[in-house]
Protein backbone atom coordinates (compact mmCIF):
# COMPACT_ATOMS: atom_id res chain seq x y z
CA UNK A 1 53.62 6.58 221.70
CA UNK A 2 57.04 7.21 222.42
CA UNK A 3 58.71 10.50 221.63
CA UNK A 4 60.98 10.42 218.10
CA UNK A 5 63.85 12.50 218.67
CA UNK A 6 65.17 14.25 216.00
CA UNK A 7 68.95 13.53 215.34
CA UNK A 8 70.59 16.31 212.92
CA UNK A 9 71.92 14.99 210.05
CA UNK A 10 75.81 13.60 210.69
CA UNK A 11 78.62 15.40 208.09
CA UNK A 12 80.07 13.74 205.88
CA UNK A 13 83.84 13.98 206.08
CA UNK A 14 84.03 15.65 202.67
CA UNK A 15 83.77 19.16 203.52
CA UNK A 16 80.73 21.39 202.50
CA UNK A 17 81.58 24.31 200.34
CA UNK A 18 78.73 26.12 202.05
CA UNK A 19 79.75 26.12 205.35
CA UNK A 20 82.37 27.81 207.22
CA UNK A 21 85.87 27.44 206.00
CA UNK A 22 88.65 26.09 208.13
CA UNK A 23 91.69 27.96 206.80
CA UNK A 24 91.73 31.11 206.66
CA UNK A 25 89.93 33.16 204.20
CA UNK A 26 92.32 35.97 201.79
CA UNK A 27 90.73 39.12 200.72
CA UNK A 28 92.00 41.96 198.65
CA UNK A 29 91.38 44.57 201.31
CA UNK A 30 91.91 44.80 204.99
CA UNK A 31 88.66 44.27 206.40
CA UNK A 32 89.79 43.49 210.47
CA UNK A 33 91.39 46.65 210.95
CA UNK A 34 89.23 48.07 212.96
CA UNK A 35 86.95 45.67 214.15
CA UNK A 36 87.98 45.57 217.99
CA UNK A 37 89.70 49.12 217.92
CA UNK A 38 88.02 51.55 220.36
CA UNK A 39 87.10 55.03 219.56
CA UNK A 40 89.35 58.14 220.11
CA UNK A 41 89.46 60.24 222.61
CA UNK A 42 90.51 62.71 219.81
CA UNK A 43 87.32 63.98 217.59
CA UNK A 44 89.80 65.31 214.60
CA UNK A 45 91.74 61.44 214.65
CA UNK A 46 87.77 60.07 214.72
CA UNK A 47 86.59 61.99 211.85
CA UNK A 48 90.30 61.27 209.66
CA UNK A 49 89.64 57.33 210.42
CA UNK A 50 86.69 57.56 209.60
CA UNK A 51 87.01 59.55 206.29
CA UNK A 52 90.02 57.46 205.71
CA UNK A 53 88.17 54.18 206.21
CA UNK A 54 84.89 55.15 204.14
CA UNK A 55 87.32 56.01 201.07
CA UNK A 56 85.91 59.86 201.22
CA UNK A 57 82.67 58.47 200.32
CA UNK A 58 79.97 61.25 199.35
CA UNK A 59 77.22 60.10 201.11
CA UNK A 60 78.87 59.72 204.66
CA UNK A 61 77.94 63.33 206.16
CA UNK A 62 80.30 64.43 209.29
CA UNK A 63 77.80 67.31 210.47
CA UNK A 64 79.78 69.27 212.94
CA UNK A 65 78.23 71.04 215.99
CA UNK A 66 79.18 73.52 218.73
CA UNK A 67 76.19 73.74 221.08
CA UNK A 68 78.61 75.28 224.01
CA UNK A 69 82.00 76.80 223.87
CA UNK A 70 83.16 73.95 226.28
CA UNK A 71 81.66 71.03 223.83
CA UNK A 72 82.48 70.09 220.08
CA UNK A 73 80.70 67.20 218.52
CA UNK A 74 80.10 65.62 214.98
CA UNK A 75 76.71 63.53 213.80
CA UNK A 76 77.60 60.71 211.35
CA UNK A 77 75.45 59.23 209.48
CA UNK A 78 74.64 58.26 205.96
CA UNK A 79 72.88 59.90 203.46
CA UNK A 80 69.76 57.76 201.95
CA UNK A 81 69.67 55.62 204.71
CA UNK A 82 69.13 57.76 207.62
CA UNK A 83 66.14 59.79 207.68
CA UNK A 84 66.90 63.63 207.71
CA UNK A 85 64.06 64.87 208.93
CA UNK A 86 64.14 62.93 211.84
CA UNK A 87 67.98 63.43 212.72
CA UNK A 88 67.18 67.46 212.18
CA UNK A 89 63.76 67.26 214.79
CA UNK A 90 64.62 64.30 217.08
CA UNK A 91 68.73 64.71 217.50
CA UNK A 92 70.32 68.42 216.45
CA UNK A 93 67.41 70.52 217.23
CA UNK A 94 67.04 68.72 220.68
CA UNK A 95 70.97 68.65 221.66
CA UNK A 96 70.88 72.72 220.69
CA UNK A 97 67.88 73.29 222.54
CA UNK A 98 69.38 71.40 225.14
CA UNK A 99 72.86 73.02 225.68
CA UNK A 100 70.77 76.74 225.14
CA UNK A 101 68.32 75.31 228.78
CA UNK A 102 71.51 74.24 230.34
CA UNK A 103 74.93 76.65 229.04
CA UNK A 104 76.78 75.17 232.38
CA UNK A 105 77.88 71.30 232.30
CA UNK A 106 78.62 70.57 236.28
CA UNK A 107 79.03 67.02 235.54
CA UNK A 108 81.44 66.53 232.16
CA UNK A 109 81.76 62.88 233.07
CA UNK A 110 78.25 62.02 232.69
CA UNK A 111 77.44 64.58 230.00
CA UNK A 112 76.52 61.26 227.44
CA UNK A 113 74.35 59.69 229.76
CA UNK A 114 72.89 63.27 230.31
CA UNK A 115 72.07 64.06 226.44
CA UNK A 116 71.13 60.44 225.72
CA UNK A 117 68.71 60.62 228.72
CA UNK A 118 67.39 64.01 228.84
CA UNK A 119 68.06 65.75 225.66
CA UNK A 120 67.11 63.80 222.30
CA UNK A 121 63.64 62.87 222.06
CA UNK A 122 64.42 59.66 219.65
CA UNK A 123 62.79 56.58 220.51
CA UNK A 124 65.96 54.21 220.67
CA UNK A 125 69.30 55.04 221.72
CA UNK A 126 72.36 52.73 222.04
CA UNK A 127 76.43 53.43 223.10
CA UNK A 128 79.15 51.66 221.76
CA UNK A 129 83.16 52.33 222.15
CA UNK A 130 83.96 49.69 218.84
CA UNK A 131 84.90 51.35 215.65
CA UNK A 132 83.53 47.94 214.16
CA UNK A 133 79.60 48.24 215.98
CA UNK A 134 79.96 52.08 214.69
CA UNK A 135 80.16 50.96 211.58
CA UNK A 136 77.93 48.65 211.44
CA UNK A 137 75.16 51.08 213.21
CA UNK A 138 76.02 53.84 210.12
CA UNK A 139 75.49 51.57 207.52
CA UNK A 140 72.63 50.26 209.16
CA UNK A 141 71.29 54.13 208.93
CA UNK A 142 71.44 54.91 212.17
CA UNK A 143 72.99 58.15 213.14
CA UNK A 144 76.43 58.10 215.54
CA UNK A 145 77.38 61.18 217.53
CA UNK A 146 81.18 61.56 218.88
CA UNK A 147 82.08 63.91 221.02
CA UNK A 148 85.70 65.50 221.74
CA UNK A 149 87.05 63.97 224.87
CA UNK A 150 85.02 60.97 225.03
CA UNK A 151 86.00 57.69 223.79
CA UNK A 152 82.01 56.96 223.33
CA UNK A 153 79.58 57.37 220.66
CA UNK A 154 75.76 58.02 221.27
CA UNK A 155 73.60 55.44 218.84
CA UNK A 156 70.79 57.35 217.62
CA UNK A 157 68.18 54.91 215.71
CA UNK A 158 67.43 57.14 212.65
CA UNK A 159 66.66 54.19 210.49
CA UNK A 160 64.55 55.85 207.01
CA UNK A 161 61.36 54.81 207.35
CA UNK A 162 60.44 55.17 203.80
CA UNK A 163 59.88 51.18 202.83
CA UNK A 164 57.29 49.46 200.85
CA UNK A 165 53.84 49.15 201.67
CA UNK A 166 52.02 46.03 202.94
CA UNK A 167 50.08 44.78 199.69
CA UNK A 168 48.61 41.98 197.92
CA UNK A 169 50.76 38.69 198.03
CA UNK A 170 51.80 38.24 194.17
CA UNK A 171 52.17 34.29 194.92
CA UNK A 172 49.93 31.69 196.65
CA UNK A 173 46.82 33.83 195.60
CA UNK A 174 43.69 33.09 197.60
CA UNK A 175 39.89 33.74 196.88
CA UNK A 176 39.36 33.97 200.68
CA UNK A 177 41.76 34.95 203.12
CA UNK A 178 43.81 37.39 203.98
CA UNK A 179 45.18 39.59 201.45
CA UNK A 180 48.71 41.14 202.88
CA UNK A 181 51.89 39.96 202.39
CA UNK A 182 55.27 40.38 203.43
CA UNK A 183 57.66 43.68 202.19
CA UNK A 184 61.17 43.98 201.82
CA UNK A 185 61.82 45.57 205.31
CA UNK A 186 61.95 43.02 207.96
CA UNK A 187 60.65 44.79 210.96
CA UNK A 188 57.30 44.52 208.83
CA UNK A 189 57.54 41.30 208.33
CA UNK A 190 58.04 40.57 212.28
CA UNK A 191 54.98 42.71 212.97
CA UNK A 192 52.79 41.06 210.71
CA UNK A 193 53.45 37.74 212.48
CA UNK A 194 52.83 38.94 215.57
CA UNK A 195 49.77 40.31 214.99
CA UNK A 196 48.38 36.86 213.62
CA UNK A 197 50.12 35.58 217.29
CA UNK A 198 49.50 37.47 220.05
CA UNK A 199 51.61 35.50 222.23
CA UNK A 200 54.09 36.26 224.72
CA UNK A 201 55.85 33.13 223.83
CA UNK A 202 56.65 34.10 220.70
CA UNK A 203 60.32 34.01 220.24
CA UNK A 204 62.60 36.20 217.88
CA UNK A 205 66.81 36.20 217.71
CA UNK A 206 68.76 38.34 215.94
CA UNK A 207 71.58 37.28 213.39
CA UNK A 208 74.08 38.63 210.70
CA UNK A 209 75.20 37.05 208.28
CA UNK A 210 77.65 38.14 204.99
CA UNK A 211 81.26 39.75 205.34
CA UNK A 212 80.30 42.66 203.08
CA UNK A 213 76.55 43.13 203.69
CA UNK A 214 76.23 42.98 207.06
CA UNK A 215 72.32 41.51 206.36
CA UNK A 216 69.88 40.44 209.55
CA UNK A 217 68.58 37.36 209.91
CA UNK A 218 65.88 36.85 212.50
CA UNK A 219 64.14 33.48 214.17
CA UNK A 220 61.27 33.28 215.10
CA UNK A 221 59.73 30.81 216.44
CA UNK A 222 57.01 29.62 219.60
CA UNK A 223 58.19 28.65 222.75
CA UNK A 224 56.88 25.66 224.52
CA UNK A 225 55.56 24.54 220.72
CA UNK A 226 58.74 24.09 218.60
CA UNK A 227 61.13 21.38 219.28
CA UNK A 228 64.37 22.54 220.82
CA UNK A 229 66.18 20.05 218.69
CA UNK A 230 65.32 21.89 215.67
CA UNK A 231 65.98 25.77 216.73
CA UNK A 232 69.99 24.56 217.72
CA UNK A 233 70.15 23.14 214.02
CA UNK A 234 68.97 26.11 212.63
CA UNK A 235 71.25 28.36 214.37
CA UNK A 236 74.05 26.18 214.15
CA UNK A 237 73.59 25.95 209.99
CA UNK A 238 73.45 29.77 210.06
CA UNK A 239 75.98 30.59 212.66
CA UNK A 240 78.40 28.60 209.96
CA UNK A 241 77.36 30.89 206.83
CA UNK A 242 80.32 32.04 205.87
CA UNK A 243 80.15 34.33 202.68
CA UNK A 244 80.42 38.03 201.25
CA UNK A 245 76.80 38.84 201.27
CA UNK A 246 73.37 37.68 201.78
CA UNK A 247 71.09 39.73 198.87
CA UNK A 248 67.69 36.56 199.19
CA UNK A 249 66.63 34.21 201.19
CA UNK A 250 67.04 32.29 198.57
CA UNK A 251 70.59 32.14 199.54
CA UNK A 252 70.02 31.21 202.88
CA UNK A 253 67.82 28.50 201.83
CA UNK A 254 70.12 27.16 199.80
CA UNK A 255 73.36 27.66 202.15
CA UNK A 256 71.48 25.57 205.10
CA UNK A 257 69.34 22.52 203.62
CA UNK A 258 69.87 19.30 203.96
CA UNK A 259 71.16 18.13 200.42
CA UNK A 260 72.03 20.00 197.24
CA UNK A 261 72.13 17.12 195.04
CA UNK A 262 67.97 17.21 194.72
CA UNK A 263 65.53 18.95 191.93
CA UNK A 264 62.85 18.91 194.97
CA UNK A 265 62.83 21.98 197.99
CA UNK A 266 63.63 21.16 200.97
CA UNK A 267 62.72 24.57 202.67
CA UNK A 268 59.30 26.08 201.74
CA UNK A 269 59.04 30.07 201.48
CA UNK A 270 56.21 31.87 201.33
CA UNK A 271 55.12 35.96 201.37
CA UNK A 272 51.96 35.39 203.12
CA UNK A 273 52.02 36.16 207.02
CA UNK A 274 49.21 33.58 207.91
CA UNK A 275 50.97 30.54 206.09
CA UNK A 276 54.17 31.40 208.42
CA UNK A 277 51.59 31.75 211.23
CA UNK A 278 50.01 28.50 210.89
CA UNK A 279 54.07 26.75 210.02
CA UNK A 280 54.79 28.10 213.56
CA UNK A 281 51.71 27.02 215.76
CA UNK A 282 52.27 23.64 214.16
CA UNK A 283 55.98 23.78 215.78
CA UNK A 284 58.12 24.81 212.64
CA UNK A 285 60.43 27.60 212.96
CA UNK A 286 61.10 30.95 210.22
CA UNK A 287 63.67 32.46 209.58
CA UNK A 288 63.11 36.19 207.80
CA UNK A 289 66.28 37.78 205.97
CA UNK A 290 66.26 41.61 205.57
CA UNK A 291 65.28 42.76 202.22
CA UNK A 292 63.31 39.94 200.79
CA UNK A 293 59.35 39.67 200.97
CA UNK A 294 59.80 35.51 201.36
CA UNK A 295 60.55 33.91 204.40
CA UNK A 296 61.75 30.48 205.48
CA UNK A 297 60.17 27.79 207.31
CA UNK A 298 61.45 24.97 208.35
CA UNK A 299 61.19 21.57 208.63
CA UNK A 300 59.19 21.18 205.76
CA UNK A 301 57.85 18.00 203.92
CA UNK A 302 56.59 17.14 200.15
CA UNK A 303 52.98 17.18 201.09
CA UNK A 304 53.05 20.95 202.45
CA UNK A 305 53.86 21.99 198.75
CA UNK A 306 50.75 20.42 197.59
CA UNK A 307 48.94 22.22 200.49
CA UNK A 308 46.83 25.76 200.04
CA UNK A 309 46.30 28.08 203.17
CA UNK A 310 42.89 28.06 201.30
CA UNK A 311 42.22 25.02 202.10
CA UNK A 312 41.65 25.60 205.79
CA UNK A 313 39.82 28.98 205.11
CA UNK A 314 36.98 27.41 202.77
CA UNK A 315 34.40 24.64 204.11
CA UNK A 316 36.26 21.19 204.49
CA UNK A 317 35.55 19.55 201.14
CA UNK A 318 37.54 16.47 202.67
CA UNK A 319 40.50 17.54 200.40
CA UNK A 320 38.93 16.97 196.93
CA UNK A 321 40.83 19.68 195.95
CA UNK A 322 43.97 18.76 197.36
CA UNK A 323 43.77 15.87 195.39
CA UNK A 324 43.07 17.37 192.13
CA UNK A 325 47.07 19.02 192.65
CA UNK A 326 48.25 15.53 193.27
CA UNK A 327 46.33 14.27 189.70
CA UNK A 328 47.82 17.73 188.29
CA UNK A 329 51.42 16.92 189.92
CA UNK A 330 51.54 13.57 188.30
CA UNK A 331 49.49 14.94 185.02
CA UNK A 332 52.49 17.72 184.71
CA UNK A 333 54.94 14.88 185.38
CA UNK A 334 53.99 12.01 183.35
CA UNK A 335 51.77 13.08 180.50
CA UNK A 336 53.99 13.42 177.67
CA UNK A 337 56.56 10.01 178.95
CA UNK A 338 53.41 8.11 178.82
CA UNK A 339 51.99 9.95 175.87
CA UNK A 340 55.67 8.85 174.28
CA UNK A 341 55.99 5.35 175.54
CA UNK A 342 52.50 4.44 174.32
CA UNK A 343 52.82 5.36 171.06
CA UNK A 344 56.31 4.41 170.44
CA UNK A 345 56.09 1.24 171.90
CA UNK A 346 52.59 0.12 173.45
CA UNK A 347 50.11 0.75 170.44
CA UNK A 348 47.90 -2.11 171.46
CA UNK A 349 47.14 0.08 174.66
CA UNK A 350 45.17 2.78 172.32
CA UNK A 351 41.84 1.60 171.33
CA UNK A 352 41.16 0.84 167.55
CA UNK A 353 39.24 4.03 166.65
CA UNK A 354 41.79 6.00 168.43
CA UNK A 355 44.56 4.52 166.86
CA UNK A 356 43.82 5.47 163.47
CA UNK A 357 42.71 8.79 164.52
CA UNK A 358 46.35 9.25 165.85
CA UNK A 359 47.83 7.20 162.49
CA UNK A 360 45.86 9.33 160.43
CA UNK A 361 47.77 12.83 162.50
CA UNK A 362 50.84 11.32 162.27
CA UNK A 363 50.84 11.30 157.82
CA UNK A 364 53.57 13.74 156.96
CA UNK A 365 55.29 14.44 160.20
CA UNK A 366 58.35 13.83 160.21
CA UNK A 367 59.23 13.50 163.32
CA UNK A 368 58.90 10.36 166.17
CA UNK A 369 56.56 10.86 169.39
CA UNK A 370 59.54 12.04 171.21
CA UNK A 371 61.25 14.90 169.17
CA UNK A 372 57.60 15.93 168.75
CA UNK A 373 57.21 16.18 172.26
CA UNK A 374 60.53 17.67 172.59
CA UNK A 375 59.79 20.46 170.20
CA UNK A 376 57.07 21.21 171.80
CA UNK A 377 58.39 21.31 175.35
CA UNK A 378 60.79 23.48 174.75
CA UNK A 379 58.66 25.88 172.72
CA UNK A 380 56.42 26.52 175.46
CA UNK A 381 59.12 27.06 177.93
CA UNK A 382 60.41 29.24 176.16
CA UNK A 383 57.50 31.17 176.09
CA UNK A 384 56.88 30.89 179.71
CA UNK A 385 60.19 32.72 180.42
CA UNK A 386 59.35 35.09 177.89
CA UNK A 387 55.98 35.97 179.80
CA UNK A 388 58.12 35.98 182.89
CA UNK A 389 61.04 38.48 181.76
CA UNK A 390 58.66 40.43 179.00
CA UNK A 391 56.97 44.12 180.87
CA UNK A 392 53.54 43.24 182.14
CA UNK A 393 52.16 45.15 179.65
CA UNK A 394 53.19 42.54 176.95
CA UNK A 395 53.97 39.41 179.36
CA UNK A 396 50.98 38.15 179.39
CA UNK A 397 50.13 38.73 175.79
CA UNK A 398 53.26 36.61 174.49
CA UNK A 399 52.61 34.01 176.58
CA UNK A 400 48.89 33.09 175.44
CA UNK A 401 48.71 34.54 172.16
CA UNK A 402 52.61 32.69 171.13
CA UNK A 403 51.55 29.73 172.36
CA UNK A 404 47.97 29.35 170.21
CA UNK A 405 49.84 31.01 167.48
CA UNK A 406 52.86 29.01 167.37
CA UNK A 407 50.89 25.86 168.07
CA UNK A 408 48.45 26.14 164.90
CA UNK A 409 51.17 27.06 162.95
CA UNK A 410 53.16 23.62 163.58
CA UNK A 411 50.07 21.60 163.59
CA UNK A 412 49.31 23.08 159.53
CA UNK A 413 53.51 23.12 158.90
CA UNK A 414 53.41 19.26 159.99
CA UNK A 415 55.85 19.79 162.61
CA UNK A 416 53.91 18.03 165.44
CA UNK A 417 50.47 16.83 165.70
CA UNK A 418 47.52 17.88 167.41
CA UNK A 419 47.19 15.43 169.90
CA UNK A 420 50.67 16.49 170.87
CA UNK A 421 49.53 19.43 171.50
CA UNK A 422 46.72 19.16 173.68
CA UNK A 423 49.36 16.39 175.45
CA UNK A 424 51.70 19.59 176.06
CA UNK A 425 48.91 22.00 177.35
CA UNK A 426 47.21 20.08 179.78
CA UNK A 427 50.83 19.32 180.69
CA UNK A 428 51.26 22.87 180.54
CA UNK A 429 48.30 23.94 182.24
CA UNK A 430 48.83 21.47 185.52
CA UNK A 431 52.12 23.07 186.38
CA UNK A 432 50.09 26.06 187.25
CA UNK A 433 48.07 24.32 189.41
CA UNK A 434 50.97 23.88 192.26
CA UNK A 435 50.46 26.52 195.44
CA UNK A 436 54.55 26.31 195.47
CA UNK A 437 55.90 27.42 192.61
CA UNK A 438 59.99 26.00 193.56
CA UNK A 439 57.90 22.65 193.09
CA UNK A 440 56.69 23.71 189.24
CA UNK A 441 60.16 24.10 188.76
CA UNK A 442 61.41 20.42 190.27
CA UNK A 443 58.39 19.24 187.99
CA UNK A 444 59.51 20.67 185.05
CA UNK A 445 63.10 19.91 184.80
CA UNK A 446 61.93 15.69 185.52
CA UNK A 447 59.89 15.89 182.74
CA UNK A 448 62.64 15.53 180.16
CA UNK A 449 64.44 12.89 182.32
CA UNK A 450 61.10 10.85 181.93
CA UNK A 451 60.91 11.47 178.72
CA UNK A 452 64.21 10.15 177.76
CA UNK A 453 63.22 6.98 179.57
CA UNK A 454 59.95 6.72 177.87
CA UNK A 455 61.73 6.87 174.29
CA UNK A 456 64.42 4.37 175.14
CA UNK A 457 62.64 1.58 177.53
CA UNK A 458 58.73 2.74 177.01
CA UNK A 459 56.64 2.24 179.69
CA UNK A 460 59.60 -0.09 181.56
CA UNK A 461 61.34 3.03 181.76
CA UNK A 462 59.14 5.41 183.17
CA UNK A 463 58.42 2.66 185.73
CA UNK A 464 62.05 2.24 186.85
CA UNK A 465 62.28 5.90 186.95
CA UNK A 466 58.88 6.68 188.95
CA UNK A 467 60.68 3.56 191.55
CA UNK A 468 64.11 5.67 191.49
CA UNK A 469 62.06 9.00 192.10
CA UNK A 470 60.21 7.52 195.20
CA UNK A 471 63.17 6.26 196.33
CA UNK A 472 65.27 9.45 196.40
CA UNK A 473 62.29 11.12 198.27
CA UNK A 474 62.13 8.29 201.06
CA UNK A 475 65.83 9.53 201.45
CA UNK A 476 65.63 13.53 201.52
CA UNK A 477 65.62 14.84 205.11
CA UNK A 478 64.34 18.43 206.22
CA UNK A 479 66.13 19.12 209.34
CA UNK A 480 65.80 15.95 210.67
CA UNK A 481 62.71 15.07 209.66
CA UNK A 482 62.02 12.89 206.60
CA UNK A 483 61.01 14.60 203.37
CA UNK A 484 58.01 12.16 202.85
CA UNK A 485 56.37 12.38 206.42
CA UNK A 486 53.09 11.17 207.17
CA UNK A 487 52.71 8.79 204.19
CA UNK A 488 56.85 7.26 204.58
CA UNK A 489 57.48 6.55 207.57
CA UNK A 490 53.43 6.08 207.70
CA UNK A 491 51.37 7.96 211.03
CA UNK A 492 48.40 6.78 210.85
CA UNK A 493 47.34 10.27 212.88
CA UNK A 494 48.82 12.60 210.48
CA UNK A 495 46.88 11.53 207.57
CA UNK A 496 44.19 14.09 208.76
CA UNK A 497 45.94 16.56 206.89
CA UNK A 498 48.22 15.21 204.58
CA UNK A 499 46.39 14.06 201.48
CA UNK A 500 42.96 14.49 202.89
CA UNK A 501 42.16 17.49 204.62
CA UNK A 502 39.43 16.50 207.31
CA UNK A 503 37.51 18.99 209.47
CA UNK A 504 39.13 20.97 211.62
CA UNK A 505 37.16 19.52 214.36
CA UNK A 506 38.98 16.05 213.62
CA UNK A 507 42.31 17.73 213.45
CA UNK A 508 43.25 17.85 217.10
CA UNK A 509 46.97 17.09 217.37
CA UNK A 510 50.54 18.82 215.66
CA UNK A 511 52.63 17.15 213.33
CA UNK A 512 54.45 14.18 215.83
CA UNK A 513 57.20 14.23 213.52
CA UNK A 514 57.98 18.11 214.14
CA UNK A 515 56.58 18.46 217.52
CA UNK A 516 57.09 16.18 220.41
CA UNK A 517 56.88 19.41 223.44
CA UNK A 518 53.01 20.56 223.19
CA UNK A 519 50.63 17.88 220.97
CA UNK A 520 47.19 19.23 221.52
CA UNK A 521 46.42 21.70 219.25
CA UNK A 522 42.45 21.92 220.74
CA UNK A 523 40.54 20.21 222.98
CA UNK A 524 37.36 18.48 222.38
CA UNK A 525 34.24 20.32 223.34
CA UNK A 526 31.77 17.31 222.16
CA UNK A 527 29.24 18.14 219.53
CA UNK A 528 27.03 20.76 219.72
CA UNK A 529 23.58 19.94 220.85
CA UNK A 530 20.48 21.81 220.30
CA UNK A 531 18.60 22.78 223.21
């Protein structure tokens, strides 16, 4: 077969609001002063700049020391982000101790070198001569010290390590499997991929992104697995971020995929270590953003959204579950337009019995099929962002109780009737069924659109729009690769895993679409034979 190369999507000439600007970009304050300035020689004119540039802030402390009578030096660092106890052990009690072993300095013009190298017992040390990294490093929370007559500045990593710990995943729950997930702290979240890939192949690069918050942005990805196509797209849609801060992925997510103009994701996101895992031994690349327990994996298509990590952990039912979330992704889709478009305008689809079952409801509502619906809709929404926003303590009780209450109490006011009810709750109930959630949401916003078809054109209507719908999927792209991959364009290979889940015995090869370097994912052994 020959190799598909993936060609990044061409720009239109109509320029994208998300990407890096052209012109130049005003702001209210001066914020290139000092970014390729080098540091005084002077430590009074370093402490004024830097008092001067942090606005006299009172949680920048200047702790000044004078270990020898030849040597006067200030620690900088920032209160709540650097750890104290750890600048107090690891930085001024070893520079005292230090100067008190050695009260002569033979060699001033190595004397950084020589506390960096023999004095502090911290485990990472860096030097920098830019008033713009030395920023950076403080409000990063490491500690910076400056010392009077050199233009340098020791780096010590102080970093607090007070952070979240690893716990439960509160998303894409799982009967079996593992049961961490990622934190806000993004060193975590690195470590907990390794440890699912022990490889040395494993890549990670460092990025920032955001003129104000300064936030990392790592990718990660395998070497020898990934397609090199796809890491230079990646970093080029990143490297042309150009914005005031970064505070989710969800921003990055949004500031790099493919097209805006779509209900559907087009990057998937996920807090659980071994679903990132398994994206990147099938060739995809993540990207992890500092401060936010979901990271990015890209490319991504529509079936992986329908796809459990459970699935691979429990014995190979041949995907009969899968299947029931594609039933449940059409059920939450279609169930009230067709519930609508019958009634309104099919009625000799509804057996006899049924039909005056239904007549019989319908005596003293007011209503048509579709406000009915409508009403209904939009109650329970409601009341699913009411569950959402409400304190756990109550959430939950809103959100169950509200919805039997408030649904009993329109079927005996004659607001709707019951079969539109139970129409709404299984609707209801098959949202939940999607392992992505950003996919619930897609789901739930076409659900009007159908239904507005449905009450003007009936069943013509929802077919048109089911034809428009498959259409604007056939035409999404995920870096490169289209949205709808295996099923359009059709691999006959691929279908292993896509709406069937076969063995893992069967499934032998990567995703062709995503990986062209390294197919084989195992090699056959034969069957096992008893002796």
């Amino acid at each position: 077969m020959t190799p598909i190369k993936i060609i990044p999507k061409k720009k239109k000439t109509k320029k994208n609001p998300h990407y890096k600007r052209d012109e130049p970009i005003e702001v209210a304050d001066n914020l290139s002063g000092p970014e390729y300035e080098e540091i005084y020689s002077d430590l009074e004119s370093n402490i004024a700049y830097l008092k001067q540039t942090f606005g006299e802030s009172a949680d920048l402390v200047i702790r000044k020391l004078h270990p020898h009578p030849d040597v006067s030096m200030v620690i900088i660092y920032m209160e709540g982000l650097a750890g104290s106890q750890q600048i107090q052990d690891s930085v001024i009690k070893s520079l005292l101790e230090w100067f008190g072993k050695y009260p002569v300095i033979e060699e001033p013009a190595t004397l950084i070198s020589n506390l960096a190298d023999s004095s502090m017992t911290i485990a990472d040390i860096a030097y920098t001569n830019q008033f713009k990294e030395l920023f950076s490093y403080i409000l990063s929370g490491e500690s910076a010290i400056l010392i009077h007559g050199y233009n340098q500045s020791i780096i010590a990593k102080t970093k607090d390590p007070t952070k979240r710990d690893v716990s439960e995943p509160r998303t894409q729950s799982v009967v079996r499997g593992p049961q961490e997930g990622f934190t806000e702290d993004i060193r975590t979240n690195t470590t907990l991929i390794r440890r699912k890939i022990k490889s040395e192949n494993v890549r990670l690069e460092h990025k920032t992104v955001g003129r104000y918050t300064k936030t990392e942005v790592n990718i990660m990805y395998i070497n020898g697995i990934v397609n090199q196509s796809i890491i230079e797209e990646v970093r080029r849609r990143i490297d042309e971020i150009d914005i005031d801060g970064i505070l989710e992925s969800a921003y990055i997510e949004e500031l790099i995929q493919d097209s805006t103009v779509t209900p559907f994701p087009t990057i998937f996101n996920s807090e659980r270590p071994d679903v990132i895992a398994a994206g990147m031994l099938e060739g995809r690349v993540a990207i992890l953003i500092d401060g936010t327990p979901f990271v990015l994996l890209v490319p991504v298509v529509f079936t992986q959204f329908l796809q459990s990590s459970e699935d691979y952990y429990q014995r190979s039912d041949f995907g009969l579950i899968r299947l029931l979330r594609y039933a449940a992704f059409f059920l939450a889709l279609l169930s009230p337009s067709m519930f609508i478009a019958i009634k309104t305008f099919h009625q000799e689809l509804i057996p006899t019995p049924l039909m005056i079952t239904l007549a019989a409801q319908r005596e003293g509502v007011p209503f048509p099929a579709f406000v009915e619906a409508l009403i209904m809709e939009l109650t329970f929404e409601i009341l699913r962002e009411a569950g959402i926003r409400m304190p756990k303590a109550v959430g939950q009780a809103i959100s169950i109780v509200g919805a039997l209450v408030i649904g009993q109490a329109a079927v005996e006011a004659g607001f709707v009737t019951p079969a539109m009810v139970i129409v709404v709750s299984i609707t209801a109930i098959s949202t939940f069924v999607f392992p992505a959630y950003n996919l619930a949401i897609a789901v739930r916003g076409l659900r009007f659109a159908f239904m507005i078809l449905a009450a003007s054109f009936g069943l013509y209507g929802v077919t048109v729009g089911l034809f428009l719908l498959v259409i604007h999927l056939c035409s999404l792209r995920s870096f490169g690769v289209p949205y709808m991959s295996p099923i359009a364009p059709y691999n006959k290979t691929d279908q292993k895993d896509a709406i069937f889940h076969l063995p893992l015995k069967w499934l032998s090869t990567r995703p062709r679409l995503i990986n062209q370097t390294n197919m084989s994912r195992q090699q056959s052994k034969g069957k096992f034979q008893k002796k």
